[in-house]
Every structure is written in C-alpha cells, then in structure tokens.
Protein backbone atom coordinates (compact mmCIF):
# COMPACT_ATOMS: atom_id res chain seq x y z
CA UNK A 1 98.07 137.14 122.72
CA UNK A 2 97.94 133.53 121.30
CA UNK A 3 95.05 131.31 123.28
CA UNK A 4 96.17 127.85 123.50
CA UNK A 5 94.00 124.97 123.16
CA UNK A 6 92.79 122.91 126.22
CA UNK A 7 91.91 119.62 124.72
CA UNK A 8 94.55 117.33 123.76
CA UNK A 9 95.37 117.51 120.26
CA UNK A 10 94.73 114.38 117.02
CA UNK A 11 97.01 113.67 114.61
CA UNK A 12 95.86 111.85 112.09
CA UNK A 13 98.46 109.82 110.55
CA UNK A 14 99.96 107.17 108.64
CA UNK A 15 102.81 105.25 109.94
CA UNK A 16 105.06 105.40 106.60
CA UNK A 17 103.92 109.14 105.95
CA UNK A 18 106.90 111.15 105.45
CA UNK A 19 104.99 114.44 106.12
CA UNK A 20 102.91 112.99 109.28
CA UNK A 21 106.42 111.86 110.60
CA UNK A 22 107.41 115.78 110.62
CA UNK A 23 104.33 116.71 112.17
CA UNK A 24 105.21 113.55 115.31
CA UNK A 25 108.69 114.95 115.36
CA UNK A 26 107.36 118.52 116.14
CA UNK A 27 104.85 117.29 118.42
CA UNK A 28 106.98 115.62 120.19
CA UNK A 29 110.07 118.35 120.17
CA UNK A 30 107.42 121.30 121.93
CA UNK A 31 106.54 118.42 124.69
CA UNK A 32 102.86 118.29 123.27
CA UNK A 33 100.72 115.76 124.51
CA UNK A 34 98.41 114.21 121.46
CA UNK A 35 96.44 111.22 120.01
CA UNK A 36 97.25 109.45 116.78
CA UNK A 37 94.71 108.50 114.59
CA UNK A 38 96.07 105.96 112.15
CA UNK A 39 94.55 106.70 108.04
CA UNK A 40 95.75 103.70 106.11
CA UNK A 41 96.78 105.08 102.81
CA UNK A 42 97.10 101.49 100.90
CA UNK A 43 94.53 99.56 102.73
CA UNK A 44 91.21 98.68 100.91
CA UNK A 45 91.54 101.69 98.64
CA UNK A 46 92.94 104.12 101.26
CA UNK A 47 91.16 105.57 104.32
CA UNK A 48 92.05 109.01 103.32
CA UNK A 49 88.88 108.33 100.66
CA UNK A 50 86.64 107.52 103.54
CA UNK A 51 83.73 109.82 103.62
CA UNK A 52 84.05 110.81 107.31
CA UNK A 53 87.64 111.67 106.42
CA UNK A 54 87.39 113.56 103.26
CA UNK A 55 84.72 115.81 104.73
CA UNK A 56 87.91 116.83 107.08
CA UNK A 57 90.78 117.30 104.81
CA UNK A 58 89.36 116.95 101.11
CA UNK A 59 93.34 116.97 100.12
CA UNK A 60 92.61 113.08 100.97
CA UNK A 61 96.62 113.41 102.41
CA UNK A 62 98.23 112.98 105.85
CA UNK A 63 98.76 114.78 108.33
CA UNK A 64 95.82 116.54 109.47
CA UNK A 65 96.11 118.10 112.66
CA UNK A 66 93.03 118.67 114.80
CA UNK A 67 92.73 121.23 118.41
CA UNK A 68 89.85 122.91 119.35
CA UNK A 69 91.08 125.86 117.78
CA UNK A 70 92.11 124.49 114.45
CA UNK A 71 91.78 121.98 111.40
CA UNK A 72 95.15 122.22 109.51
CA UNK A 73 96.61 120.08 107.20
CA UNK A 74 99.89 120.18 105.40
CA UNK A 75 102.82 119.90 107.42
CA UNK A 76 104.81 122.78 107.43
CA UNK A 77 101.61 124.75 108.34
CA UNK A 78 101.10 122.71 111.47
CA UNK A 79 104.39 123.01 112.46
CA UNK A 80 104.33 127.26 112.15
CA UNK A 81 101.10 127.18 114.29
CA UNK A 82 102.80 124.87 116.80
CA UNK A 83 105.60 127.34 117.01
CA UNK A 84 103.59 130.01 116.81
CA UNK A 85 100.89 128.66 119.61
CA UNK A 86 104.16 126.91 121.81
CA UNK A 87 107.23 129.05 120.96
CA UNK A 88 109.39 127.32 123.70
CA UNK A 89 111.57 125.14 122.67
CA UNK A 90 112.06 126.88 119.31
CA UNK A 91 111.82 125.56 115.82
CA UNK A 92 113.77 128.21 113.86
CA UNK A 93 116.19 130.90 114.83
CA UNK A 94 115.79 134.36 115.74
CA UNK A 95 117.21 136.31 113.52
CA UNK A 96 115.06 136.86 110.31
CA UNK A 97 117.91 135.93 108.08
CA UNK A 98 118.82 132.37 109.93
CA UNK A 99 115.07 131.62 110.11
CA UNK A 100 114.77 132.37 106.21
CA UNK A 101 118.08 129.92 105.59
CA UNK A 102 116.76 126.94 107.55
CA UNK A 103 112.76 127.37 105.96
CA UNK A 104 114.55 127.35 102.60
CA UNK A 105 116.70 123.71 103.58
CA UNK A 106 113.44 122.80 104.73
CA UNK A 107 111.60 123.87 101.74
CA UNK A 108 114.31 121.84 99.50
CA UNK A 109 113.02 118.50 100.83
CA UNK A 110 109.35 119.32 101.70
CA UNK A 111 108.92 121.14 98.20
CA UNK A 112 111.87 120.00 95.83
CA UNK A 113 112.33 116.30 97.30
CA UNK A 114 109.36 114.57 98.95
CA UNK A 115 106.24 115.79 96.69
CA UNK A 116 107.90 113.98 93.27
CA UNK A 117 108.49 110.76 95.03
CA UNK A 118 105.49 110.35 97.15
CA UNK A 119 103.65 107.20 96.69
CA UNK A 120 100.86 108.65 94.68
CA UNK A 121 103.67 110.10 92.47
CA UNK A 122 104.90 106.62 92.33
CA UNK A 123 102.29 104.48 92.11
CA UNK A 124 100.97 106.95 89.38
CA UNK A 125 104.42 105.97 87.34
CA UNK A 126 103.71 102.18 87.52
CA UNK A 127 100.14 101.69 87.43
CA UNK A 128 99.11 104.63 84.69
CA UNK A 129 102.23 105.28 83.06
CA UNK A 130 103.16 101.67 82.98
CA UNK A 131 106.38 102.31 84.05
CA UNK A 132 108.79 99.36 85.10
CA UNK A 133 109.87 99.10 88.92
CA UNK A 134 113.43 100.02 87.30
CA UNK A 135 112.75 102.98 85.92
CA UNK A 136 110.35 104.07 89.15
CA UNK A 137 113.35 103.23 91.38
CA UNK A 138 115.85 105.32 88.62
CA UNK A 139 113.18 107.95 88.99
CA UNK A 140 113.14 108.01 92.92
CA UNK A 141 116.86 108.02 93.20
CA UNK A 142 117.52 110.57 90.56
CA UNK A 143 115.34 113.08 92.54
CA UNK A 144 116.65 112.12 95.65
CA UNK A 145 120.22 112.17 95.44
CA UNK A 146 119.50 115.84 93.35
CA UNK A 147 118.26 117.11 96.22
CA UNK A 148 120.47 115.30 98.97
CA UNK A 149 123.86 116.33 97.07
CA UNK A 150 122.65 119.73 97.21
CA UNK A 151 121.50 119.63 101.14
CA UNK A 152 124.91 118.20 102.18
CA UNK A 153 127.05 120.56 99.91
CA UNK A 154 125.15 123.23 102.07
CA UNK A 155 125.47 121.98 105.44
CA UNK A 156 129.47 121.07 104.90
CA UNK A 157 130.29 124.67 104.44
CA UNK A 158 127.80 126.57 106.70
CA UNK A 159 129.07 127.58 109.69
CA UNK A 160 125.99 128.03 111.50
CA UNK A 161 126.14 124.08 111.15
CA UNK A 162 126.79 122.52 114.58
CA UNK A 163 125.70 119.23 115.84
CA UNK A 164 122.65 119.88 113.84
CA UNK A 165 121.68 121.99 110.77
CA UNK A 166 121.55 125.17 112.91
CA UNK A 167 123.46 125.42 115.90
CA UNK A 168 123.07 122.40 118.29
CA UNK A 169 119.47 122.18 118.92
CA UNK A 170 117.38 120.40 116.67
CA UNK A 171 114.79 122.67 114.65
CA UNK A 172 112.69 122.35 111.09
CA UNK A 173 115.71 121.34 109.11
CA UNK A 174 115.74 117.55 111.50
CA UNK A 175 112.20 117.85 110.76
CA UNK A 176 112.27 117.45 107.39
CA UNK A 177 115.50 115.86 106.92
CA UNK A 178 115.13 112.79 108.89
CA UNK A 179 111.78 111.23 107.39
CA UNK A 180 113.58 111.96 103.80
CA UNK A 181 116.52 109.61 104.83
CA UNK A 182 114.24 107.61 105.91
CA UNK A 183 112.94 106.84 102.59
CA UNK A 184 115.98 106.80 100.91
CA UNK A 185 117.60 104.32 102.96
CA UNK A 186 114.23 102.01 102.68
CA UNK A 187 114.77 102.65 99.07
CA UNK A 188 118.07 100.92 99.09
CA UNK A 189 120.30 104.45 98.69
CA UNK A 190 123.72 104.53 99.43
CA UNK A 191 124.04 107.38 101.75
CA UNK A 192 128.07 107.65 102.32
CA UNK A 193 128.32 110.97 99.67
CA UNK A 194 125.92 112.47 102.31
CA UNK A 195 128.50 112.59 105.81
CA UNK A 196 127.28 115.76 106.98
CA UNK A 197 123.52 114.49 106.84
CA UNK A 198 124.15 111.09 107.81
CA UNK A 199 125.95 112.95 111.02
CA UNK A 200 122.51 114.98 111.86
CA UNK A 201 120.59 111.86 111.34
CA UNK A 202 122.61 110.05 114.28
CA UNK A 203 122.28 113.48 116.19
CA UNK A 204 118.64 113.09 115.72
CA UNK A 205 118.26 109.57 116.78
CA UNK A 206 119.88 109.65 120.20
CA UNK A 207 116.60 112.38 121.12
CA UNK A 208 113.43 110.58 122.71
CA UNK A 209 111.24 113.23 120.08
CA UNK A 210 112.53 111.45 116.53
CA UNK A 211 113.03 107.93 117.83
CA UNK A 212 108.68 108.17 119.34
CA UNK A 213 108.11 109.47 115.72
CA UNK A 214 109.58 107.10 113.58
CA UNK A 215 108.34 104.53 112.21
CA UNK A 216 108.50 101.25 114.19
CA UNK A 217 106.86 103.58 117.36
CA UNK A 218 103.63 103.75 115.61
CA UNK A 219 100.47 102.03 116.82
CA UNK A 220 99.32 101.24 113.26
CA UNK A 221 103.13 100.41 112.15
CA UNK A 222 103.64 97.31 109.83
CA UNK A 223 107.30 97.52 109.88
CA UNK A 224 110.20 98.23 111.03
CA UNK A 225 113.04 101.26 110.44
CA UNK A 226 115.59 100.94 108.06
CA UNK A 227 118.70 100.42 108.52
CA UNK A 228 120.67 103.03 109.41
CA UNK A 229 124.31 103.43 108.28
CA UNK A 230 127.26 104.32 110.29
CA UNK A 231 128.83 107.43 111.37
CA UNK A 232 132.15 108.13 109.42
C-alpha cells in the first residue's frame, strides 16, 4: 500500500523548461495541488548552479520534484511516481502492451528529440563549437522534424489513436508531445506535415491542465506562447 504525502508538493521549475512543462502538465492532469519554485536557467549564470540548489539535484537541470516522501528529478520519473502514488486519472493504459506503445512515443521525444536540442546542447554549439545561428537552427530542425515525421507517421495509422494519442483521454504521450511543439513552433517550424499532432495539440489546449502549464501561466514567465497553427 502506497502512503501518500500530506504536505503540498514543490516543483521547481523554469518557465521555458520543456521537461518541467511535462512535470506541470502531470501535476495538473492527477488534480495535485503544488508550489512552483521558479530556477532561472539563463539568469546571472543560471540558478540551477546555486549552491542551495545543487546540493538538491547536482544534475543542475529542471524539474525537481520535492514531497515529504521524495526528492526526484528527471521527468519521466516524477511522472511514474505520480501515477504510481495517484493512479486516478490514469497516465498510461492498462494493458501491458498499450502502456509499453505509448512509453516508447514518449520515449521518442523525451530521449530521441528533446535531450539533442536542449539549450545546453545549443548553446554548447554556438559558444564552444563556434557554430553559426544557421547551422544551430539547421541542427535543431534536422532533429526535430526526424523525430516529428516519425511521431505523426505513427499516430496516422494507429488505431488506438482517438482524440488523443491513446484513446480519448489525455496520458504521457500529451505530456511529452505538447512542450516539444512548443519549441518547434518558437523555433519558427512549419508544422502542416505533422496533421495528426497538430490535431492532439488543439485537443490538448482546450483542457484547463496544459493551458495552467504552459508557458505564459508561469509566475516567473518572460513571454508569451507561440503561435499556434490551425487545425486542417
């Protein structure tokens, strides 16, 4: 028998974070009540360097997700123990072989996508590599749409597709998905080869749970969502 936590739950987070935007989004989806603590990653050197911070999450990354039963960091890891500690609503199916399909759709953007064009990854390219804002932007995008042409040839065939990647409730695959297009549409993308994911994405943003987590909602945010394209 899992013993939940009694004090209310920190998140610390960064407002642009792709990965602390999936941990908001699965907050938010199980109904948990929580505090945001903002960690500017740019600011002054980054406040994920702080002492107080580091001697929390040496990974010097966001999220990092605090209860009085736990210090995790890494998102998909806080979002198994919030499904395993708050089952209801459900993050992933029931059957062992749906749940293994939607962890590995969730594993091509968390894994294959996001950790090659994170901003260390791309800050790295410019200021050590000396690479021209060009070819970081032809790097970005080449990953990107890799990864995006394979999600949507997916999705378009599945039929366990429904309004969302599984069925009609939202799960991990929205939880990953939507902070991805997030990024590529700040990144100037075209996202009309992508009609199935573009289709989720609306989905996604007529739910209280994404639109709280994204990025204008944020108490430390310094900007506003992109703009998102419309449904075909």
């Amino acid at each position: 028998m899992i013993t939940k936590s009694n004090s209310k739950p920190r998140l610390y987070s960064f407002w642009r974070s792709s990965a602390a935007f999936r941990a908001r989004i699965a907050l938010n989806l199980k109904g948990i009540s929580y505090d945001i603590i903002p960690v500017h990653l740019t600011k002054n050197g980054g406040a994920q360097f702080d002492p107080e911070y580091s001697e929390k999450n040496p990974t010097h990354l966001v999220p990092l997700f605090e209860d009085d039963l736990a210090n995790i960091h890494q998102s998909l890891a806080i979002i198994e123990y919030l499904e395993e500690t708050h089952p209801s609503p459900p993050l992933l199916p029931s059957s062992p072989g749906d749940r293994a399909w939607v962890r590995s759709l969730a594993m091509d953007i968390a894994s294959d996508i996001h950790p090659i064009n994170n901003v260390r990854v791309l800050r790295y390219l410019l200021k050590n590599l000396g690479c021209s804002i060009e070819s970081k932007d032809i790097w970005y995008q080449h990953w990107v749409q890799l990864g995006l042409n394979s999600l949507e040839k997916q999705l378009s065939i599945d039929s366990r597709v429904g309004l969302f990647a599984y069925g009609d409730q939202p799960g991990l695959v929205e939880i990953c998905l939507v902070p991805q297009l997030f990024n590529a549409l700040n990144s100037g993308m075209d996202l009309s080869p992508y009609p199935t994911l573009v289709k989720i994405l609306h989905e996604c943003l007529k739910l209280p749970a994404f639109i709280d987590a994204s990025w204008e909602k944020q108490i430390d945010a310094e900007g506003s969502n992109p703009s998102i394209p419309p449904q075909k």
